[in-house]
C-alpha atoms as a PDB file:
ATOM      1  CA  UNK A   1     -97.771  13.999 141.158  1.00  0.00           C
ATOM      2  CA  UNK A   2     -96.119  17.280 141.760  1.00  0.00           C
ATOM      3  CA  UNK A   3     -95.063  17.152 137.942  1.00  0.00           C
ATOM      4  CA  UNK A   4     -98.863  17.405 137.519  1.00  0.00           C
ATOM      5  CA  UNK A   5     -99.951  20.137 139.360  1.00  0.00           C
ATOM      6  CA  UNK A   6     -96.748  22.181 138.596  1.00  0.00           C
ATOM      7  CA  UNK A   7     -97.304  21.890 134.436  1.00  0.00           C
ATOM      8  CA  UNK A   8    -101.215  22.443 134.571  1.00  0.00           C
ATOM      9  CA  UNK A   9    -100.452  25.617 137.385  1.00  0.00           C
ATOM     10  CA  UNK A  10    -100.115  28.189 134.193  1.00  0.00           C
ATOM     11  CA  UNK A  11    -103.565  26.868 132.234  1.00  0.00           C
ATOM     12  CA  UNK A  12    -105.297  29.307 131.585  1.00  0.00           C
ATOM     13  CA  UNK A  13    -109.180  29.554 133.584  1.00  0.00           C
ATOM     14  CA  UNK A  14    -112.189  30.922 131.710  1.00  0.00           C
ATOM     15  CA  UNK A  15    -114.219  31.692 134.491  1.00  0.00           C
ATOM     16  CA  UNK A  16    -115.201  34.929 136.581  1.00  0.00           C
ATOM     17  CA  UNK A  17    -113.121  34.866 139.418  1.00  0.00           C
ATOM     18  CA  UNK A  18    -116.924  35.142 141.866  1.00  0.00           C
ATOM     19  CA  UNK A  19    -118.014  31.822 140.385  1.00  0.00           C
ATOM     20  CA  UNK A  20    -114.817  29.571 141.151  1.00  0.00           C
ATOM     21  CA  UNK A  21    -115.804  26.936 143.869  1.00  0.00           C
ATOM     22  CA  UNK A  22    -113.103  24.735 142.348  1.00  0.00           C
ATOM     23  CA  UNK A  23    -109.753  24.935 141.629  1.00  0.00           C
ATOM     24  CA  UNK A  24    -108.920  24.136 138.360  1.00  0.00           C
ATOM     25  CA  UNK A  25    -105.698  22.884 138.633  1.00  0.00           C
ATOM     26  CA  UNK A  26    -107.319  20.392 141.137  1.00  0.00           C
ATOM     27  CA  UNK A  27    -110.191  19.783 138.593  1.00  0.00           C
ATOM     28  CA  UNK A  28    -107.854  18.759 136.025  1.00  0.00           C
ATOM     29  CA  UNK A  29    -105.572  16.925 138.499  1.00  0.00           C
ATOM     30  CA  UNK A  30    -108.523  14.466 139.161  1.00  0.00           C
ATOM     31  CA  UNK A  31    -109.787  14.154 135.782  1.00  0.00           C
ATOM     32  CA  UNK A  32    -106.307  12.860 134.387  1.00  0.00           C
ATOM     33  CA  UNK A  33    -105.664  10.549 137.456  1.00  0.00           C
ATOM     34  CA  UNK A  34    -109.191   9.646 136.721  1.00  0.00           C
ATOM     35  CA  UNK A  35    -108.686   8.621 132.947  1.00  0.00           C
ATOM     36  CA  UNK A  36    -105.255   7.102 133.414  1.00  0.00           C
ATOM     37  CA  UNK A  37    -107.432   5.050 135.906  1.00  0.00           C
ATOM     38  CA  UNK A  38    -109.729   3.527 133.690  1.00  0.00           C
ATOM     39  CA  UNK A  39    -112.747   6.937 133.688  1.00  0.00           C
ATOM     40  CA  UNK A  40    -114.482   7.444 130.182  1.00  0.00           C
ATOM     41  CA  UNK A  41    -117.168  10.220 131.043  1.00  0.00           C
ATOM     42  CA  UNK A  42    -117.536  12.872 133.893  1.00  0.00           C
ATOM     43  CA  UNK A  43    -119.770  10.591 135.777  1.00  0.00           C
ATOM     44  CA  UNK A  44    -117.156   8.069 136.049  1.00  0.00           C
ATOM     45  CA  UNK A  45    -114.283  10.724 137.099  1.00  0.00           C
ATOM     46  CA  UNK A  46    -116.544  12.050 139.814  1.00  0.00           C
ATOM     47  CA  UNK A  47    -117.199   8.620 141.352  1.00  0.00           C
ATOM     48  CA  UNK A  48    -113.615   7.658 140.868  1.00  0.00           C
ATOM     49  CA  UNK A  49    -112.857  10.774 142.550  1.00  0.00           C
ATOM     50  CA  UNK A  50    -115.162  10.066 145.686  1.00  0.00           C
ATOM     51  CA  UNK A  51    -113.802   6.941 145.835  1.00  0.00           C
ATOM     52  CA  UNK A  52    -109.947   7.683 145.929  1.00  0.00           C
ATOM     53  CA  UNK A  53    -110.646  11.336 148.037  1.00  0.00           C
ATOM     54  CA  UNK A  54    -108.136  10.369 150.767  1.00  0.00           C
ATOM     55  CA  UNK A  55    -105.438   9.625 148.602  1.00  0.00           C
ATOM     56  CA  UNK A  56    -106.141  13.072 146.325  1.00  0.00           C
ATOM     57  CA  UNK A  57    -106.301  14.781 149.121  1.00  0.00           C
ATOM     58  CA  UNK A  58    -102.784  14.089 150.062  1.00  0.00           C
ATOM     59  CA  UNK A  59    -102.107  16.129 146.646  1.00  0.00           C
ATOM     60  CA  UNK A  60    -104.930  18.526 146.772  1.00  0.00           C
ATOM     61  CA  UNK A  61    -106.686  21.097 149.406  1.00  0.00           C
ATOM     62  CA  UNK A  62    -110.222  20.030 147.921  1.00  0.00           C
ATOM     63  CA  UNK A  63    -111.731  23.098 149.939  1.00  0.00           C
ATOM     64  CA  UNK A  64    -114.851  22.509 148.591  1.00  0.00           C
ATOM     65  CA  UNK A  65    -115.115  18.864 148.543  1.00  0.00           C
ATOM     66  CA  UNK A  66    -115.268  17.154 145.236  1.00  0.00           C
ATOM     67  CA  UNK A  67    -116.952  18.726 142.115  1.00  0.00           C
ATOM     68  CA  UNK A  68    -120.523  16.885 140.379  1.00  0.00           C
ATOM     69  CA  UNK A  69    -120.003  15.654 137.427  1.00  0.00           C
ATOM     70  CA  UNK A  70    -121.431  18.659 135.693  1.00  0.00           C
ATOM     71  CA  UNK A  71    -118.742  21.023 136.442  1.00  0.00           C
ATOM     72  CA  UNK A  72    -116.383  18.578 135.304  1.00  0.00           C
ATOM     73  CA  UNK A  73    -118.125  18.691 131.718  1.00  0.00           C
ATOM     74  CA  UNK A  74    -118.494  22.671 132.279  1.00  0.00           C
ATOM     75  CA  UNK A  75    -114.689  22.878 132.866  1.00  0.00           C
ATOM     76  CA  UNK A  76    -113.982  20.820 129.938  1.00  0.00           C
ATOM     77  CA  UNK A  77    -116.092  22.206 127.699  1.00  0.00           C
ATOM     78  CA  UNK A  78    -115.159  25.546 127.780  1.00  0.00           C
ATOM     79  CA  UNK A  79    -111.477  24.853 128.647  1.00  0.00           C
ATOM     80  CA  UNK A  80    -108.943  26.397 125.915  1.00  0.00           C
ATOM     81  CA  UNK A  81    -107.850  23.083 124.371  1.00  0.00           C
ATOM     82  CA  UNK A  82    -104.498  24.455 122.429  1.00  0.00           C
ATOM     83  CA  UNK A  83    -103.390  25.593 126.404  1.00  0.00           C
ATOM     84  CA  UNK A  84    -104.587  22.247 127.973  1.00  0.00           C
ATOM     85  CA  UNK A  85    -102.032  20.510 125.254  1.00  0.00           C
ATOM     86  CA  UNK A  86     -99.144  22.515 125.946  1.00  0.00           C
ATOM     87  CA  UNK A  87     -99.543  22.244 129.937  1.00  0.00           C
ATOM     88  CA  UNK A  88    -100.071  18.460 129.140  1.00  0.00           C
ATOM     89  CA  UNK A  89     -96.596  18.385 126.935  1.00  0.00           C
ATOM     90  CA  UNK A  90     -94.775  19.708 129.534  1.00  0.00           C
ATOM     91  CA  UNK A  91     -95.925  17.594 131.438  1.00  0.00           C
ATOM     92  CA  UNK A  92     -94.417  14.635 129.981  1.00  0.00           C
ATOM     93  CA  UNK A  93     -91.320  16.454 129.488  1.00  0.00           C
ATOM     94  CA  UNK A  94     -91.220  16.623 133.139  1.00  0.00           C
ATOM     95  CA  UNK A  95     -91.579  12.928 134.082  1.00  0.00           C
ATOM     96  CA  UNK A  96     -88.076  10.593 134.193  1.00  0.00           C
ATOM     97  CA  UNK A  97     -89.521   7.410 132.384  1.00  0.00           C
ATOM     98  CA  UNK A  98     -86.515   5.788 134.203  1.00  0.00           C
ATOM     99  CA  UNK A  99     -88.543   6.282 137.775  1.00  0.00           C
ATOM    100  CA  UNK A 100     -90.842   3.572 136.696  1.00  0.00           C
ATOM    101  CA  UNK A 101     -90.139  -0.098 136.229  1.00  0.00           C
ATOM    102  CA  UNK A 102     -93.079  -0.794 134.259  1.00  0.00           C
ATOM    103  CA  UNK A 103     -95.344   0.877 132.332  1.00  0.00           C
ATOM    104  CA  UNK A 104     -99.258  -0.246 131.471  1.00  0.00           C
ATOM    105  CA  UNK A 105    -100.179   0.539 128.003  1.00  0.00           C
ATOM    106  CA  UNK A 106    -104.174  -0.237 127.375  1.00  0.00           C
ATOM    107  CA  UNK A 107    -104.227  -2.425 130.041  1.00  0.00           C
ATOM    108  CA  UNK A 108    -100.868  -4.311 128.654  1.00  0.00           C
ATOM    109  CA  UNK A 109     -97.878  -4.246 131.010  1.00  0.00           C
ATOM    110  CA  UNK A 110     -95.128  -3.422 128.691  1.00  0.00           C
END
């Protein structure tokens, strides 16, 4: 998970530095685990979020608790998409596809 935070650490954030409650690194941090988990909207991500808060914050500080679901569609909204991709392609370069024995592929163990 380190792999995670470290590659998404240099995204860029849009917003005045007043109005950040949330850290984006963390908001993006729960939003992937959240899709690789199954999440298809911001509502989803926010209750998987709740749900899974002890294990994120073993990862996170989550100073401010968990965001609604609206800033998670604010964030991604307005995030700078080109950025997002290359923080996401490094990323993968980081992770050793040898440290895992198996890996699930739309819900197909492969």
């Amino acid at each position: 998970m380190d792999y995670l935070l470290t590659s998404f650490a240099s995204l860029p954030d849009f917003r005045i530095n007043r109005k950040k409650l949330y850290d984006l690194t963390e908001i993006v941090f729960m939003s992937i685990c959240g899709v690789i988990c199954g999440c298809d909207d911001y509502a989803s991500i926010k209750s998987w979020s709740d749900d899974n808060v002890v294990w994120l914050r073993q990862y996170l500080a989550l100073a401010n608790g968990i965001p609604s679901d609206d800033i998670f569609r604010r964030i991604f909204q307005y995030l700078d998409y080109e950025a997002f991709n290359r923080c996401f392609m490094d990323f993968t370069l980081l992770l050793d596809i040898q440290e895992f024995s198996l890996i699930s592929i739309f819900k197909n163990v492969v």
